[in-house]
N, C-alpha and C. Protein backbone atom coordinates (compact mmCIF):
# COMPACT_ATOMS: atom_id res chain seq x y z
N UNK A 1 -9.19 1.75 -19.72
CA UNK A 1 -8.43 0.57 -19.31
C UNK A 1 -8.28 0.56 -17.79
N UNK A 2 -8.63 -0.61 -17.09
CA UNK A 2 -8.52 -0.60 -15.63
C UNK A 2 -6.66 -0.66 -15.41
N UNK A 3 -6.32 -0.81 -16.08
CA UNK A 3 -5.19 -0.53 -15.58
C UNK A 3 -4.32 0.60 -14.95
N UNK A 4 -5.23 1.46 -14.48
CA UNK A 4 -4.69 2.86 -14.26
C UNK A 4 -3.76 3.61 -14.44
N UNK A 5 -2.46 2.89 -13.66
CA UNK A 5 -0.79 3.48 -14.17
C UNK A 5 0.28 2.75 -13.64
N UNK A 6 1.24 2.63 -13.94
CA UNK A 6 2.36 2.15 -14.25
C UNK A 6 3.44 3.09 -14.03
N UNK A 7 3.94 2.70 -12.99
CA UNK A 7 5.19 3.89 -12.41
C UNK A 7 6.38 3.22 -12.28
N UNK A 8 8.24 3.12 -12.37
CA UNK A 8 9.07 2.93 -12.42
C UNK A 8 10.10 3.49 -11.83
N UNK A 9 9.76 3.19 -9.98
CA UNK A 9 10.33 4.28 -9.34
C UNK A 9 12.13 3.86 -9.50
N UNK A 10 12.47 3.15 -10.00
CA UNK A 10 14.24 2.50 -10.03
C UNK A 10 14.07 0.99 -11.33
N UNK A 11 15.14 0.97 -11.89
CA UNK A 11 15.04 -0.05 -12.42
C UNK A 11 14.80 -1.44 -12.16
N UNK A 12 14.92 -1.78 -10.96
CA UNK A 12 14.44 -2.75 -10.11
C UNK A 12 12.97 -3.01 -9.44
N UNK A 13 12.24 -2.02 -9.32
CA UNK A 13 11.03 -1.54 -9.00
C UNK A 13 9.43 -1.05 -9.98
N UNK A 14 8.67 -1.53 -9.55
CA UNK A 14 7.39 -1.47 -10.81
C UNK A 14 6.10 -1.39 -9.90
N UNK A 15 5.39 -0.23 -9.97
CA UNK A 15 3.94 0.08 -9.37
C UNK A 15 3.36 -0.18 -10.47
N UNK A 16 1.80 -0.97 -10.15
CA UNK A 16 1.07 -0.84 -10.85
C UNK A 16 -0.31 -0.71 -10.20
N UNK A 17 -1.50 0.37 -10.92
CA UNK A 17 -2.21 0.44 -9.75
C UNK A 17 -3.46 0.52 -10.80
N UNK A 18 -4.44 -0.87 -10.38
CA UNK A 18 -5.81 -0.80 -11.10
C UNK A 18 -6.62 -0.02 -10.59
N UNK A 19 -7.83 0.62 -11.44
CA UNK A 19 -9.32 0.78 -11.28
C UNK A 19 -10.34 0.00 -11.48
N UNK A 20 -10.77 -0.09 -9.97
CA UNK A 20 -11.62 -1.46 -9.92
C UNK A 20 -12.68 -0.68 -10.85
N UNK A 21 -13.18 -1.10 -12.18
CA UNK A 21 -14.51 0.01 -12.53
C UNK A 21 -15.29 -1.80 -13.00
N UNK A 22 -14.81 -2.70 -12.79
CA UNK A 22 -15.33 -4.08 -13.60
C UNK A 22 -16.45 -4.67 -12.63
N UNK A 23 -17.00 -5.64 -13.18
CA UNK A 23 -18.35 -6.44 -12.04
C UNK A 23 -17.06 -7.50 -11.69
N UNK A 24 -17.63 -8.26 -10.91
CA UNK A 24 -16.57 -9.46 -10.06
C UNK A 24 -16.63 -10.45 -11.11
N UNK A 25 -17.51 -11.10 -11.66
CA UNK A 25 -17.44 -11.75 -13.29
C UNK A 25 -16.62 -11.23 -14.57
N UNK A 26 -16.66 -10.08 -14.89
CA UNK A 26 -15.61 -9.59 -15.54
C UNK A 26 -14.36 -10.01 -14.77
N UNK A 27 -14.20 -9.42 -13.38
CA UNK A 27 -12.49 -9.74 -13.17
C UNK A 27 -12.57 -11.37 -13.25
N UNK A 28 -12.91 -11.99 -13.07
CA UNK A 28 -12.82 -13.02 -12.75
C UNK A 28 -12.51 -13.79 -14.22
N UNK A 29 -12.91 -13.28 -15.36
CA UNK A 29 -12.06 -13.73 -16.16
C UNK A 29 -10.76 -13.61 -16.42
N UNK A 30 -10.16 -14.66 -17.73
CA UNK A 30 -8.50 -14.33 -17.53
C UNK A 30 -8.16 -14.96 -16.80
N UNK A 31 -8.27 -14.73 -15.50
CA UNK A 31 -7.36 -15.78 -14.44
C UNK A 31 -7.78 -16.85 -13.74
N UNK A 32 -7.01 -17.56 -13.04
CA UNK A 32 -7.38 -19.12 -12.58
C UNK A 32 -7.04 -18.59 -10.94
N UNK A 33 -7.90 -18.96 -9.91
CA UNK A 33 -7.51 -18.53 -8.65
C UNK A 33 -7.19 -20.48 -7.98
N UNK A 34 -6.08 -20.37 -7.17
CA UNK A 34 -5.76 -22.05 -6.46
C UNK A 34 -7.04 -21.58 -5.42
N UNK A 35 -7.31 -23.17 -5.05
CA UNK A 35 -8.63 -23.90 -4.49
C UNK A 35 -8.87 -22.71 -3.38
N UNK A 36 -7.34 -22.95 -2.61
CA UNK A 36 -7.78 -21.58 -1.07
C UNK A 36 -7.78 -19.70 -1.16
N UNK A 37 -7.79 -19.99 -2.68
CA UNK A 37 -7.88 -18.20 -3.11
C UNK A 37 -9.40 -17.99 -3.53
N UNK A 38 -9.77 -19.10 -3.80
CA UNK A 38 -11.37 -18.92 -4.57
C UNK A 38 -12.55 -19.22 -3.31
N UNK A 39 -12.15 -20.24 -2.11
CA UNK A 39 -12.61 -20.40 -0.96
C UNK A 39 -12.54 -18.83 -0.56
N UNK A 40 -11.61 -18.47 -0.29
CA UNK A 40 -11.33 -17.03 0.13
C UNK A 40 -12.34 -15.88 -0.15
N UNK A 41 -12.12 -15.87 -1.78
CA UNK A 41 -13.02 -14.60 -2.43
C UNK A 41 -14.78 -15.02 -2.21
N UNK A 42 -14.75 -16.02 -2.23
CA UNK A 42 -16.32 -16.76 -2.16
C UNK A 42 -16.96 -16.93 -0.90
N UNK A 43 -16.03 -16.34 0.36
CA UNK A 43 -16.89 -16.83 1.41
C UNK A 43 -16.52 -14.86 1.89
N UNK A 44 -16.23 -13.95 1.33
CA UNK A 44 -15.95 -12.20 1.14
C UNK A 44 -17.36 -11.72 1.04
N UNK A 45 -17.96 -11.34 1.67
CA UNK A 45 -19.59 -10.32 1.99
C UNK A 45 -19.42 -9.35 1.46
N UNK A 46 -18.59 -8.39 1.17
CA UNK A 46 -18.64 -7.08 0.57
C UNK A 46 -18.28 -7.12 -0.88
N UNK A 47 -18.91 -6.79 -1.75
CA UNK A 47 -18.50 -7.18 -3.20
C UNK A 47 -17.44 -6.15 -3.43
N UNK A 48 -17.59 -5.09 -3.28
CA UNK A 48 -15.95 -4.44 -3.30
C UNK A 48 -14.86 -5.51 -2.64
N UNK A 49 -15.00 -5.58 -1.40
CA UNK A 49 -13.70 -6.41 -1.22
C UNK A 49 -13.21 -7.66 -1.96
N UNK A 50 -14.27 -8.32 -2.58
CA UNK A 50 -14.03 -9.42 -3.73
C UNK A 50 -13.73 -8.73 -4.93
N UNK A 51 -14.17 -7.56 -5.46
CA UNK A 51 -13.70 -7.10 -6.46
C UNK A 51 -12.01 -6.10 -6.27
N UNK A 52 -11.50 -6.12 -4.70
CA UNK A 52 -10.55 -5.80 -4.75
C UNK A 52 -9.75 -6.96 -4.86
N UNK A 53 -9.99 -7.94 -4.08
CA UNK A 53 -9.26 -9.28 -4.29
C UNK A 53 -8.57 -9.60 -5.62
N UNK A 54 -9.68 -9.39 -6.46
CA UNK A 54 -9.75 -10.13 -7.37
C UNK A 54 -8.73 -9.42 -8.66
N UNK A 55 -8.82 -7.72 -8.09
CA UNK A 55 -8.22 -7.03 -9.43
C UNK A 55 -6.76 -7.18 -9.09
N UNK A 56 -6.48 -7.51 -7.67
CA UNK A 56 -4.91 -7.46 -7.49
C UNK A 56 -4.58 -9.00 -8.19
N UNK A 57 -5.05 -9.94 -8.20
CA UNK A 57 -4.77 -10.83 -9.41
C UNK A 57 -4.51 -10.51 -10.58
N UNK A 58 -5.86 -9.77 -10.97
CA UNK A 58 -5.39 -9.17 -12.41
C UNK A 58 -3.76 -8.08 -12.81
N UNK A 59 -3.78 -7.78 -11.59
CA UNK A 59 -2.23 -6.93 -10.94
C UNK A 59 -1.17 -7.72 -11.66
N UNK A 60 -1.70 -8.73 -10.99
CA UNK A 60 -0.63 -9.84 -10.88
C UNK A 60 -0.20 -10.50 -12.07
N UNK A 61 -1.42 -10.83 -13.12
CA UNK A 61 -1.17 -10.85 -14.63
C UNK A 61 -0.42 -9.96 -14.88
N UNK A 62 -0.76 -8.67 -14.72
CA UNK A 62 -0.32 -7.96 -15.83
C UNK A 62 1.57 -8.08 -15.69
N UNK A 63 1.98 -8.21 -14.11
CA UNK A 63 3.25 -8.76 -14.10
C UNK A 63 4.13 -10.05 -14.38
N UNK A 64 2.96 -10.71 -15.11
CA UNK A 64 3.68 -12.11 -15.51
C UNK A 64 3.19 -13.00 -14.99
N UNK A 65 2.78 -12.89 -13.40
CA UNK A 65 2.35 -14.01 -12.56
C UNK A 65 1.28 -14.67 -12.34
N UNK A 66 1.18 -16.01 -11.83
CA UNK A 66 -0.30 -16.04 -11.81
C UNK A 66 -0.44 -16.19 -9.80
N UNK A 67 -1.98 -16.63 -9.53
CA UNK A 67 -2.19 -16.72 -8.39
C UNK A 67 -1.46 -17.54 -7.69
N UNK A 68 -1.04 -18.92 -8.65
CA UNK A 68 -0.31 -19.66 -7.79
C UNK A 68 0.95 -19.33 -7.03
N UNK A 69 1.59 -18.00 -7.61
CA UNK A 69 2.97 -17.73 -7.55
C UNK A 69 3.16 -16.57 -6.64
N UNK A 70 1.81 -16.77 -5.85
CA UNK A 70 1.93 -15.53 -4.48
C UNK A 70 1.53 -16.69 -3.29
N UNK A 71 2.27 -16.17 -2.37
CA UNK A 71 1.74 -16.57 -0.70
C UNK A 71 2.10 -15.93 0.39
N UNK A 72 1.88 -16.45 1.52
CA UNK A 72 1.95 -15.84 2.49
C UNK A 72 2.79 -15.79 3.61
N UNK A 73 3.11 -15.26 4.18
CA UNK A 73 4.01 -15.96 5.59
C UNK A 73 3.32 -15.87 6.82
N UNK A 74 3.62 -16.49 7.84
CA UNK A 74 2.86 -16.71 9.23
C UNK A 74 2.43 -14.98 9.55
N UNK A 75 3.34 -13.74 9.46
CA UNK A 75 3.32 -12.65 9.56
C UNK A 75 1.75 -11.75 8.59
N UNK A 76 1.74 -12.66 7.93
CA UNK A 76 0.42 -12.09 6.99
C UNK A 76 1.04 -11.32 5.54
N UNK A 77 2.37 -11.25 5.77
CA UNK A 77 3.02 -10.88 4.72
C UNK A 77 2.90 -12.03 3.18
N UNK A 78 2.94 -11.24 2.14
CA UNK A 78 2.94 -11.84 0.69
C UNK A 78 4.44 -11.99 0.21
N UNK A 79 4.63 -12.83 -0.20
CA UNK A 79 6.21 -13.15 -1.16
C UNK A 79 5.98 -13.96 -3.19
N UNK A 80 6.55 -13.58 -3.51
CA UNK A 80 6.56 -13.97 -4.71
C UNK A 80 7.73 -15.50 -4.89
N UNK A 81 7.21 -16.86 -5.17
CA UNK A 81 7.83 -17.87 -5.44
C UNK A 81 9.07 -17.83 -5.67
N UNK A 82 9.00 -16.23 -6.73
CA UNK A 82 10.78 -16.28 -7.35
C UNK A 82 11.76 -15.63 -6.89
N UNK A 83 10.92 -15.36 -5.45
CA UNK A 83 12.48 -15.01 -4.38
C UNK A 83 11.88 -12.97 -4.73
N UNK A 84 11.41 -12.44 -5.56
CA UNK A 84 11.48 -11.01 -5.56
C UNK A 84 10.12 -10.67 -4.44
N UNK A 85 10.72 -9.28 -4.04
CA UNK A 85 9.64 -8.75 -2.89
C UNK A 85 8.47 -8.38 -3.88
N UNK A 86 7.51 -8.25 -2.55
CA UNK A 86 5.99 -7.63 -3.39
C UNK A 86 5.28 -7.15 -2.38
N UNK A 87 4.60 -5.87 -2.50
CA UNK A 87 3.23 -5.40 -1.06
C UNK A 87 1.96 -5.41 -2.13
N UNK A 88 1.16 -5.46 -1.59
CA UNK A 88 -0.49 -5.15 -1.92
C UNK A 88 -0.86 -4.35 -1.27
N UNK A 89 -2.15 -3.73 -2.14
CA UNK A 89 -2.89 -2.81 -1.26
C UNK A 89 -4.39 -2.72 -1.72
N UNK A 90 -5.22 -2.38 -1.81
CA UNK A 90 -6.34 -1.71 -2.63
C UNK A 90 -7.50 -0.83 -1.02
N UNK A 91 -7.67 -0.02 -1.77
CA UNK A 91 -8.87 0.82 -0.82
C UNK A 91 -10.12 1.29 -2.00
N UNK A 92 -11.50 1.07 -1.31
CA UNK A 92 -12.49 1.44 -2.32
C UNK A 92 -12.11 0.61 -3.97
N UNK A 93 -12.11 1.86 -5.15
CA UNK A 93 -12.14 1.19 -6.27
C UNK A 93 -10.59 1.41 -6.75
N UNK A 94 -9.83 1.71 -6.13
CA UNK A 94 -8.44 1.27 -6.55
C UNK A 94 -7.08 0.32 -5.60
N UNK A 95 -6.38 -0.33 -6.41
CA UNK A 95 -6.07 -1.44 -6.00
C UNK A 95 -4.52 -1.25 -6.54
N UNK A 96 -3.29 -1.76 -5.37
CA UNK A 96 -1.83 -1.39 -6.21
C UNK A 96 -1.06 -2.56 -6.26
N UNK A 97 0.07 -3.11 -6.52
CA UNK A 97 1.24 -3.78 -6.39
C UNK A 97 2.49 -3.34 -6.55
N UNK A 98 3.32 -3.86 -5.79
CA UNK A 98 4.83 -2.85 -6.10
C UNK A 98 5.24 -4.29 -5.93
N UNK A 99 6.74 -4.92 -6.78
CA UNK A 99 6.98 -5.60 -7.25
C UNK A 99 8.43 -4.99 -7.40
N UNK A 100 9.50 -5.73 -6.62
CA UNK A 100 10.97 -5.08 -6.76
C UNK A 100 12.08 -6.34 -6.40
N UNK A 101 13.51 -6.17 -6.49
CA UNK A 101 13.90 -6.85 -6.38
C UNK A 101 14.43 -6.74 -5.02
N UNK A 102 14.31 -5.61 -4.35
CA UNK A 102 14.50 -5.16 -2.97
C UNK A 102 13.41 -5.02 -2.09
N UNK A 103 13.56 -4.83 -0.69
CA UNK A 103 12.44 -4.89 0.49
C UNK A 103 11.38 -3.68 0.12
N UNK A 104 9.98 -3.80 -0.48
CA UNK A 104 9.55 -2.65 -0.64
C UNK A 104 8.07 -2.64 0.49
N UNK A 105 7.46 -1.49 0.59
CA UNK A 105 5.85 -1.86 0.54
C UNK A 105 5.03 -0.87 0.10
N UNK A 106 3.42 -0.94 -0.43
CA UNK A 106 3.12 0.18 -0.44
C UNK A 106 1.54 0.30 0.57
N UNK A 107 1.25 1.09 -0.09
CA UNK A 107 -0.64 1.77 0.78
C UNK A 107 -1.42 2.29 -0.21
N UNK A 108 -2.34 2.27 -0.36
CA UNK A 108 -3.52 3.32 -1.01
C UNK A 108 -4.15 3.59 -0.38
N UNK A 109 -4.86 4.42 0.21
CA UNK A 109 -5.81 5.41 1.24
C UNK A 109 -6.79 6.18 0.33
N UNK A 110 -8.29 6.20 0.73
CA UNK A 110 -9.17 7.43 0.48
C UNK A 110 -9.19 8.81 1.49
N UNK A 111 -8.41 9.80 0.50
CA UNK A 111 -8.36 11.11 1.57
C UNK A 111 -9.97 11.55 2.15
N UNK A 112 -10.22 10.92 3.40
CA UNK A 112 -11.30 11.26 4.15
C UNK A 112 -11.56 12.28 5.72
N UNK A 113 -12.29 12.98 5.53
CA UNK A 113 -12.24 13.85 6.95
C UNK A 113 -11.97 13.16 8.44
N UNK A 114 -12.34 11.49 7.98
CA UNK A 114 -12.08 10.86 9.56
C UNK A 114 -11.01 10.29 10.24
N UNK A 115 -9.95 10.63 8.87
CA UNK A 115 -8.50 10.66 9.69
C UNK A 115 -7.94 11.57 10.38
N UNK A 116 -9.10 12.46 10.98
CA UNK A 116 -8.60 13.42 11.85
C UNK A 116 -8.58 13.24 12.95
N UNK A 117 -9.65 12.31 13.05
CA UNK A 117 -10.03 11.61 14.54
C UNK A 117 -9.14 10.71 14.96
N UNK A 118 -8.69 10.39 14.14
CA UNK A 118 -7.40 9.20 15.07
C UNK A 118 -6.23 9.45 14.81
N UNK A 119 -5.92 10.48 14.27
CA UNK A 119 -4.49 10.93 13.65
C UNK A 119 -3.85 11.00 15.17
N UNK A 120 -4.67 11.33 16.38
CA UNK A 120 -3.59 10.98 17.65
C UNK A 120 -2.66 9.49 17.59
N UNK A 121 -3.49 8.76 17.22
CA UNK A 121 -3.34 7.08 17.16
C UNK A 121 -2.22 6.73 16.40
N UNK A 122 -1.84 7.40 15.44
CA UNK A 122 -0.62 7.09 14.61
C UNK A 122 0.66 8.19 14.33
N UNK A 123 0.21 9.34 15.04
CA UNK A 123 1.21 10.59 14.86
C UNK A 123 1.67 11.12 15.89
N UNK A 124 3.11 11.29 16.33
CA UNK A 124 3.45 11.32 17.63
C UNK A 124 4.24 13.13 17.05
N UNK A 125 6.11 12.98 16.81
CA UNK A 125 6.35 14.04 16.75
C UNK A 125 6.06 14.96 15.39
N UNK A 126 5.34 13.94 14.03
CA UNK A 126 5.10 14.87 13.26
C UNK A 126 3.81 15.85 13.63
N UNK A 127 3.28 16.04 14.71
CA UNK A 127 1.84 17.00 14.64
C UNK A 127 3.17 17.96 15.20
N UNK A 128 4.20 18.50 15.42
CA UNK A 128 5.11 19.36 15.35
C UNK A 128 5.48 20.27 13.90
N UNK A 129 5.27 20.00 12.89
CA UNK A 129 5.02 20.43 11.76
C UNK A 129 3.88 20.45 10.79
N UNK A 130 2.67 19.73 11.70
CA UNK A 130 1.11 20.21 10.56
C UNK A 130 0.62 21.18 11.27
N UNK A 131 -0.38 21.98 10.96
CA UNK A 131 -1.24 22.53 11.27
C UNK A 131 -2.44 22.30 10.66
N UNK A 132 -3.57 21.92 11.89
CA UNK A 132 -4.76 21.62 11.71
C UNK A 132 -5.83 22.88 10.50
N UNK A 133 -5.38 23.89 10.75
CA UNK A 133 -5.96 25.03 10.57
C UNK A 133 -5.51 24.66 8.34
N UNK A 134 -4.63 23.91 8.17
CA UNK A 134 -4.13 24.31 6.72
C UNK A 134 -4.93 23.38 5.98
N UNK A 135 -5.50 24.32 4.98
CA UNK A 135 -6.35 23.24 3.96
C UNK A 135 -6.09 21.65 3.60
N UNK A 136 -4.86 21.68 3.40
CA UNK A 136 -4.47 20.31 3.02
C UNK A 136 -4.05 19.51 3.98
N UNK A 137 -4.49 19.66 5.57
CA UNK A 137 -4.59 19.10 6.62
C UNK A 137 -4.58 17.67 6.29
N UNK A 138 -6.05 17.37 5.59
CA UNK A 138 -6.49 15.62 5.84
C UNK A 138 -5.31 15.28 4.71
N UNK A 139 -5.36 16.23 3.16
CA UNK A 139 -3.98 15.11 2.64
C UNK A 139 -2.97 14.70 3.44
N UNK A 140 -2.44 15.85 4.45
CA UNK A 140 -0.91 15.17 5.06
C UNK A 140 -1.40 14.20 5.44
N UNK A 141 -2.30 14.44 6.32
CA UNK A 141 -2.37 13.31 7.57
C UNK A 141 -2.71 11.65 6.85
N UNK A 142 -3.33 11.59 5.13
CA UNK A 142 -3.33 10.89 4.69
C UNK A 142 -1.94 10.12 4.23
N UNK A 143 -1.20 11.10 3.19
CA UNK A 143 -0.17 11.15 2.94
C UNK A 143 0.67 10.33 4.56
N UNK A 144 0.54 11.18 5.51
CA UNK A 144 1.84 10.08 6.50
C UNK A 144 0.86 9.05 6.89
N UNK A 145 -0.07 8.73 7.48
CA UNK A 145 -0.70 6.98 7.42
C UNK A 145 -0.47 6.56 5.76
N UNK A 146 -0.44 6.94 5.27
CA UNK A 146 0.35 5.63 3.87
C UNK A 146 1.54 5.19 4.06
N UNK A 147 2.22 5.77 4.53
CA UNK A 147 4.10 5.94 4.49
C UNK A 147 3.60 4.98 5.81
N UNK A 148 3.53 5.22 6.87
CA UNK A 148 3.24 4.17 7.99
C UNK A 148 2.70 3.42 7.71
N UNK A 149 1.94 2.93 7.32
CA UNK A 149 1.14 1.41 6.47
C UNK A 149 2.46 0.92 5.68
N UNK A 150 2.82 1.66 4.67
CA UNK A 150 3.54 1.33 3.54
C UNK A 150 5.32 0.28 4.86
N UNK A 151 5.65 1.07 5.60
CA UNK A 151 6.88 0.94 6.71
C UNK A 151 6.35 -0.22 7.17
N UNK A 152 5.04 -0.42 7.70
CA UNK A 152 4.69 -1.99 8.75
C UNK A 152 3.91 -2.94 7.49
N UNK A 153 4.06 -2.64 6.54
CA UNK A 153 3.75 -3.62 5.63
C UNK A 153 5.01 -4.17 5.26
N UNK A 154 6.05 -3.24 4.94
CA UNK A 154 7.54 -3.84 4.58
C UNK A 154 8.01 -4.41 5.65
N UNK A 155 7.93 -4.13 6.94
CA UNK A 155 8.34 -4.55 8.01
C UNK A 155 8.20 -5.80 8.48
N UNK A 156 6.72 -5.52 8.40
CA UNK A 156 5.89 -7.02 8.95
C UNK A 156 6.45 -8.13 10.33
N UNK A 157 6.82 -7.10 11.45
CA UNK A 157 7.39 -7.44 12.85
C UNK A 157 5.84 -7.17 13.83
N UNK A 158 5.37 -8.21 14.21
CA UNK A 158 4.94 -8.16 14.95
C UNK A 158 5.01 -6.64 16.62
N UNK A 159 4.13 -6.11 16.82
CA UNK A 159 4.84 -5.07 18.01
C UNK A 159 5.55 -4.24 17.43
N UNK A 160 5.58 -4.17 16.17
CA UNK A 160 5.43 -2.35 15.29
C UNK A 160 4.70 -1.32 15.87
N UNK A 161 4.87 -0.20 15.77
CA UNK A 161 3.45 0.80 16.51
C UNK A 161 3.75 1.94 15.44
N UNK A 162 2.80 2.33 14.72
CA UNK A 162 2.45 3.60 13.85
C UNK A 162 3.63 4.59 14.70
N UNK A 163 2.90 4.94 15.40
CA UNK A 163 3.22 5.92 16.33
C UNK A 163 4.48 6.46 17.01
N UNK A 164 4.95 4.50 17.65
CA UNK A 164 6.55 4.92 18.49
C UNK A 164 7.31 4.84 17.08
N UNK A 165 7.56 3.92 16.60
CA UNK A 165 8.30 3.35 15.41
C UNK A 165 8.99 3.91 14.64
N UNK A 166 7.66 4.31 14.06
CA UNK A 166 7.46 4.96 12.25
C UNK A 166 7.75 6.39 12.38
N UNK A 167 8.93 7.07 11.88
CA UNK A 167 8.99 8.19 12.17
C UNK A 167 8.85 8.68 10.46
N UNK A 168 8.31 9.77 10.54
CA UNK A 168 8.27 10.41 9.16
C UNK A 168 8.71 11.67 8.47
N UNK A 169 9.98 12.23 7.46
CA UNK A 169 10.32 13.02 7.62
C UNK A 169 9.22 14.22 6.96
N UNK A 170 9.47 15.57 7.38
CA UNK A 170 8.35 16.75 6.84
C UNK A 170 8.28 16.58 5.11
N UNK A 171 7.38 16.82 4.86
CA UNK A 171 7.48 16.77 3.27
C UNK A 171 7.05 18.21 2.83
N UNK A 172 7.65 18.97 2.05
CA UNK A 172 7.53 20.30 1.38
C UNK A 172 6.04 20.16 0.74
N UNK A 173 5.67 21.38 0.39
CA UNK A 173 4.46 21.10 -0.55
C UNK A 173 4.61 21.12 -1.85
N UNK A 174 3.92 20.89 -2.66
CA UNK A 174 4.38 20.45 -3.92
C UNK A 174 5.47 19.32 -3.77
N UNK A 175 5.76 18.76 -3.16
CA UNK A 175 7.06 17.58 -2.79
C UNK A 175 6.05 16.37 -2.60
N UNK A 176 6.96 14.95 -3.44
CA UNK A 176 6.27 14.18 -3.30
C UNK A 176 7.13 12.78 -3.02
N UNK A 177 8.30 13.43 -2.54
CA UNK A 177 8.95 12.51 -1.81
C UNK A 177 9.67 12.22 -0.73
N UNK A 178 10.32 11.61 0.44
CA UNK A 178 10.99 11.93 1.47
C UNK A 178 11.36 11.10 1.91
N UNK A 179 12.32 10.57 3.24
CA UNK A 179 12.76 9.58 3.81
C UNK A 179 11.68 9.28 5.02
N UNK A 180 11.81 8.16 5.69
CA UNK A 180 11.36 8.07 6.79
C UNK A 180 11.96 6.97 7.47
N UNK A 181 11.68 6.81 8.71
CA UNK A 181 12.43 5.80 9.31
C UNK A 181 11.67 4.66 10.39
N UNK A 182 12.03 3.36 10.74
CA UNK A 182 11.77 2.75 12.05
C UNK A 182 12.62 2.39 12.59
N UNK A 183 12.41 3.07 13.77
CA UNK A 183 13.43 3.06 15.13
C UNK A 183 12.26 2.02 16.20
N UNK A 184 12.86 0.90 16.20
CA UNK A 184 12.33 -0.34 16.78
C UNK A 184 13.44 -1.38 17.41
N UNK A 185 12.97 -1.46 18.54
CA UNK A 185 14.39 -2.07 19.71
C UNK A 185 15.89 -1.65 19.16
N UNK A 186 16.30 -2.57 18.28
CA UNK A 186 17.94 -1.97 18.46
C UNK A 186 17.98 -1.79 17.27
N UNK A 187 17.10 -1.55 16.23
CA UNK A 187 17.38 -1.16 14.66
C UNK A 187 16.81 0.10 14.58
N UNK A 188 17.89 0.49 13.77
CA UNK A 188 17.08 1.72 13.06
C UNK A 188 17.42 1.82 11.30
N UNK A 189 16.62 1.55 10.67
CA UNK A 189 16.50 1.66 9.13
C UNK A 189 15.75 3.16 8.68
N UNK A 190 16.48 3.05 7.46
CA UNK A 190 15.80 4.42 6.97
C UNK A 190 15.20 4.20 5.55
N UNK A 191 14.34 4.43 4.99
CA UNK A 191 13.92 4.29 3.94
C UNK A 191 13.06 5.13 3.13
N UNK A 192 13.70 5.12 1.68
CA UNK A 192 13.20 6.19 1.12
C UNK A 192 12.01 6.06 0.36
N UNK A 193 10.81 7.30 0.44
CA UNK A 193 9.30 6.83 0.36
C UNK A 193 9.37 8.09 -1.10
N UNK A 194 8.43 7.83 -1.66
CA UNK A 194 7.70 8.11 -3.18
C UNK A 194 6.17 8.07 -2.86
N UNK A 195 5.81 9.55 -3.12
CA UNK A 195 3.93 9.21 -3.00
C UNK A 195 3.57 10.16 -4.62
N UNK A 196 1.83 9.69 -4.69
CA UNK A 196 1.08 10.42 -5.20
C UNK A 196 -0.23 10.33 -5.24
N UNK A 197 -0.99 11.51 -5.23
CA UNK A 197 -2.21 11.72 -5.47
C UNK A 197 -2.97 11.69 -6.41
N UNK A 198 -4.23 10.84 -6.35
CA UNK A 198 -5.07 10.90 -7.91
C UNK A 198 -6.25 10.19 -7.37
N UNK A 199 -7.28 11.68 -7.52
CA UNK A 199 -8.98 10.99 -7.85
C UNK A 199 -9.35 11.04 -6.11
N UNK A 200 -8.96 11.94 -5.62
CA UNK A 200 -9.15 11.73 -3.88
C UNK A 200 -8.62 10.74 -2.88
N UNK A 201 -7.16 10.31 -3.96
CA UNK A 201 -6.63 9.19 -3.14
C UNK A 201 -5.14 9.36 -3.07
N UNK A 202 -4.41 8.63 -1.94
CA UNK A 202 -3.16 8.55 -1.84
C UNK A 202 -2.52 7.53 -1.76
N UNK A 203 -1.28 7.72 -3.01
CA UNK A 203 -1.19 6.36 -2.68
C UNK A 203 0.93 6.48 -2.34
N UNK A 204 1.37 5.50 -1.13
CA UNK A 204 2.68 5.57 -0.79
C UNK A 204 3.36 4.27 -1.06
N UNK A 205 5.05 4.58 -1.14
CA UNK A 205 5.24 3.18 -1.08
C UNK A 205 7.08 3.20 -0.64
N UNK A 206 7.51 2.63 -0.08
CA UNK A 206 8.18 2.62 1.23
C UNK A 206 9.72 1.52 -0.03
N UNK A 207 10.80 2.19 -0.10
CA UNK A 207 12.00 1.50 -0.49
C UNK A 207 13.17 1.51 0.44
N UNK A 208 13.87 0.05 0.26
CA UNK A 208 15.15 0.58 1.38
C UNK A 208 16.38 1.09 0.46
């Protein structure tokens, strides 16, 4: 079943996270996409990225909704018609939604060796607690770019920065949860993050 899993981080809150394993004709049944969602997927060059498009619809069934009942804001951010929050995500062949009645967001990431190369780009005082040298190096560094994706996806403020912003607290090993925060002009929020791993991937997702 592409439906992969179904997580319930609070009673208010619902992950659901497909496996794209379908052709773009398969997803494409079942659902009805409005005129500027099907313009969208149809003028998409990479058939993964149409087949990610397309399964977060099917996401979107499986929560009740249809295409019509998502949009956008000037920010690039998604909202649900009926007033409840929602983030998207998909990377490669898996694809998520978090769906709450509070400010949420999430990320999915493929744990790859080339987030080592820019981990300057998004990590300021946590390289104070990794070490390059520790096997599970690329997970952290995966693990905190989700939580930072997951923070400027909920955020969605223009002049966010990974880096100054997004602060992230240490996470134990074997630990798969923690706070983190953005400290941005005169706010500072804190919010509590939930991750997990499955199939070479990570996936985070950011609650206030």
């Amino acid at each position: 079943m592409p439906l992969y899993k179904t997580i319930a981080p609070n009673p208010e809150t619902t992950v659901k996270i497909w496996n794209i394993t379908e052709s773009f004709d398969n997803l494409m049944q079942a659902i009805t996409l409005k005129p500027e969602s099907l313009e969208r997927v149809l003028d998409m060059k990479s058939d993964l990225h149409r087949r990610g498009f397309l399964s977060v619809r099917r996401l979107l069934a499986e929560f009740g909704y249809q295409d019509t009942d998502l949009f956008y804001d000037e920010n690039g951010k998604p909202h649900l018609k009926d007033g409840k929050h929602i983030s998207i995500t998909h990377s490669f062949h898996f694809s998520a939604v978090i769906v709450s009645a509070s400010i949420i967001g999430i990320d999915i990431e493929k744990q790859r060796e080339k987030i080592t190369i820019i981990a300057h780009k998004f990590i300021d005082y946590e390289f104070a607690y990794l070490d390059v040298n520790d096997a599970e190096f690329v997970k952290k560094l995966t693990v905190i770019w989700c939580i930072k994706e997951s923070l400027y996806k909920l955020y969605a403020t223009p002049g966010l920065s990974f880096k100054k912003h997004c602060l992230v607290i240490p996470v134990s090993d074997n630990a798969y949860e923690t706070v983190a925060w953005i400290d941005y002009e005169d706010k500072k929020c804190r919010y509590n993050i939930q991750f997990l791993e499955f199939e070479g991937f990570t996936c985070a997702y950011a609650m206030k």
